[in-house]
Protein backbone atom coordinates (compact mmCIF):
# COMPACT_ATOMS: atom_id res chain seq x y z
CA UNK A 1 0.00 0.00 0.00
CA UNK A 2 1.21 3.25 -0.92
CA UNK A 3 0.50 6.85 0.39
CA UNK A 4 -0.34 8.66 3.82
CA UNK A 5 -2.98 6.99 6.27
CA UNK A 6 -5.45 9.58 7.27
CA UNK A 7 -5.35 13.01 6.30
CA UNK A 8 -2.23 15.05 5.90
CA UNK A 9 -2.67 19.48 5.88
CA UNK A 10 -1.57 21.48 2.88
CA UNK A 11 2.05 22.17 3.64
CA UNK A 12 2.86 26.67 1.70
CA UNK A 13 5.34 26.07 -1.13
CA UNK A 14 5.36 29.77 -1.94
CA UNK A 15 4.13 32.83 -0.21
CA UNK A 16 4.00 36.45 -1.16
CA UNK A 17 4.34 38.61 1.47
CA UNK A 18 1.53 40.98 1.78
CA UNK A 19 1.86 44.62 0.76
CA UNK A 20 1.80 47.40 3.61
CA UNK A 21 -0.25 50.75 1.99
CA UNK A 22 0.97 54.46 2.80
CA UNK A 23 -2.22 54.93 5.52
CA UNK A 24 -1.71 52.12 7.12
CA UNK A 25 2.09 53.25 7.19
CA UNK A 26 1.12 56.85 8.48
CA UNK A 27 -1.43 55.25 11.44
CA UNK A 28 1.34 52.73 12.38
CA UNK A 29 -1.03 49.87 12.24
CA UNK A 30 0.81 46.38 12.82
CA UNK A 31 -0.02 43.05 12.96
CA UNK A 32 -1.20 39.34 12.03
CA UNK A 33 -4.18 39.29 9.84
CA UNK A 34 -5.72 35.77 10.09
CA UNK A 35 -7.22 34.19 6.60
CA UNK A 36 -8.70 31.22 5.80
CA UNK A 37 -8.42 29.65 2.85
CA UNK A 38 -9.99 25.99 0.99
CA UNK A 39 -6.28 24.90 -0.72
CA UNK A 40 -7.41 22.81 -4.12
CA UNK A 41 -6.08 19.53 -4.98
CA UNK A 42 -3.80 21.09 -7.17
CA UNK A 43 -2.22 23.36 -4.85
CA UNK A 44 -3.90 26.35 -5.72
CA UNK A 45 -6.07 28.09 -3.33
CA UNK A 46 -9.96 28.94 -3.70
CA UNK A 47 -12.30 30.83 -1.19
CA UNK A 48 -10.20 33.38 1.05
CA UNK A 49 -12.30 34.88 3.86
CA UNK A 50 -10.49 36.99 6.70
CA UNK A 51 -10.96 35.55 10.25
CA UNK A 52 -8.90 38.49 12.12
CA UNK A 53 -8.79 41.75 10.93
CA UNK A 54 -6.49 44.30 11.83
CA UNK A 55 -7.54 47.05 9.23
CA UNK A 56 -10.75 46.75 7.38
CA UNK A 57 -10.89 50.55 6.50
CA UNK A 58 -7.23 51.42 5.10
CA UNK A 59 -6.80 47.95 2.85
CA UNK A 60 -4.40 45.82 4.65
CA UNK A 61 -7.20 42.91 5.11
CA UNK A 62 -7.50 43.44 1.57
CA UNK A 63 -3.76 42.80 0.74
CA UNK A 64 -3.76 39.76 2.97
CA UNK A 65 -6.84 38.52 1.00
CA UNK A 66 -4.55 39.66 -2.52
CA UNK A 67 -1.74 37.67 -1.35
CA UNK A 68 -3.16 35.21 0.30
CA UNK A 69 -4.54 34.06 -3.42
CA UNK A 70 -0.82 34.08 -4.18
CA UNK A 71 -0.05 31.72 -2.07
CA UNK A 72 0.82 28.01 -3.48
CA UNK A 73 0.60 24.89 -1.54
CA UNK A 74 1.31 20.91 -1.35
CA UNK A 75 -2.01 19.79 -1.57
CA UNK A 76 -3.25 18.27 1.35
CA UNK A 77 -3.70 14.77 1.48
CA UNK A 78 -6.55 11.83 2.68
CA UNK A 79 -5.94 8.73 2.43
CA UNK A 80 -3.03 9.36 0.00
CA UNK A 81 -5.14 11.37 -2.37
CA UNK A 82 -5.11 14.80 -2.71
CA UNK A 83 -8.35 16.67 -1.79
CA UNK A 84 -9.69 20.63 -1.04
CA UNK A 85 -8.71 20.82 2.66
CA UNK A 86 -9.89 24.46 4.61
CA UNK A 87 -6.14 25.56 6.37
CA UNK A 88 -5.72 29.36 8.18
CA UNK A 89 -2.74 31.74 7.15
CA UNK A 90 -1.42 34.50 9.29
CA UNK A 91 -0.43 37.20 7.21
CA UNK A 92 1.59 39.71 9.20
CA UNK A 93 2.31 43.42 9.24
CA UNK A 94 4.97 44.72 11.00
CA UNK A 95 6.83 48.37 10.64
CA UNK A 96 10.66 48.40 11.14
């Protein structure tokens, strides 16, 4: 028998780093926004909703949403076949 007994999480192959705007820059607003996302058998991801927000008026949920659709993945895994499986992302924002 080959493949994974029981189910195995999507596993982020490639990640783009969100993008900070010039308000949210100017208001010093920092932190994790929380997504969730349904990650496709193929990796890709479908369905983004945020779960913690940290700015829903200057448009840094937004660019978590943006690149949390950028975001690749191993496919997650039941019974050794790939299947949509819901995972979370934080997506942080920090000044420096």
């Amino acid at each position: 028998m080959t493949g994974d007994v029981g189910g195995v999480a999507p596993d982020v192959m490639r990640e783009e780093p969100p993008k900070y705007i010039a308000a949210a820059i100017r208001d010093q607003l920092q932190g994790d926004v929380e997504v969730e996302v349904i990650v496709m058998q193929d990796g890709s991801v479908n369905n983004v909703r945020v779960l913690r927000s940290i700015d829903p008026v200057d448009g840094l949920d937004a660019n978590a949403v943006a690149a949390a659709w950028q975001t690749t993945f191993k496919p997650g895994t039941l019974n050794g076949q790939a299947v949509p499986m819901v995972t979370t992302l934080d997506l942080t924002f920090r000044l420096h």
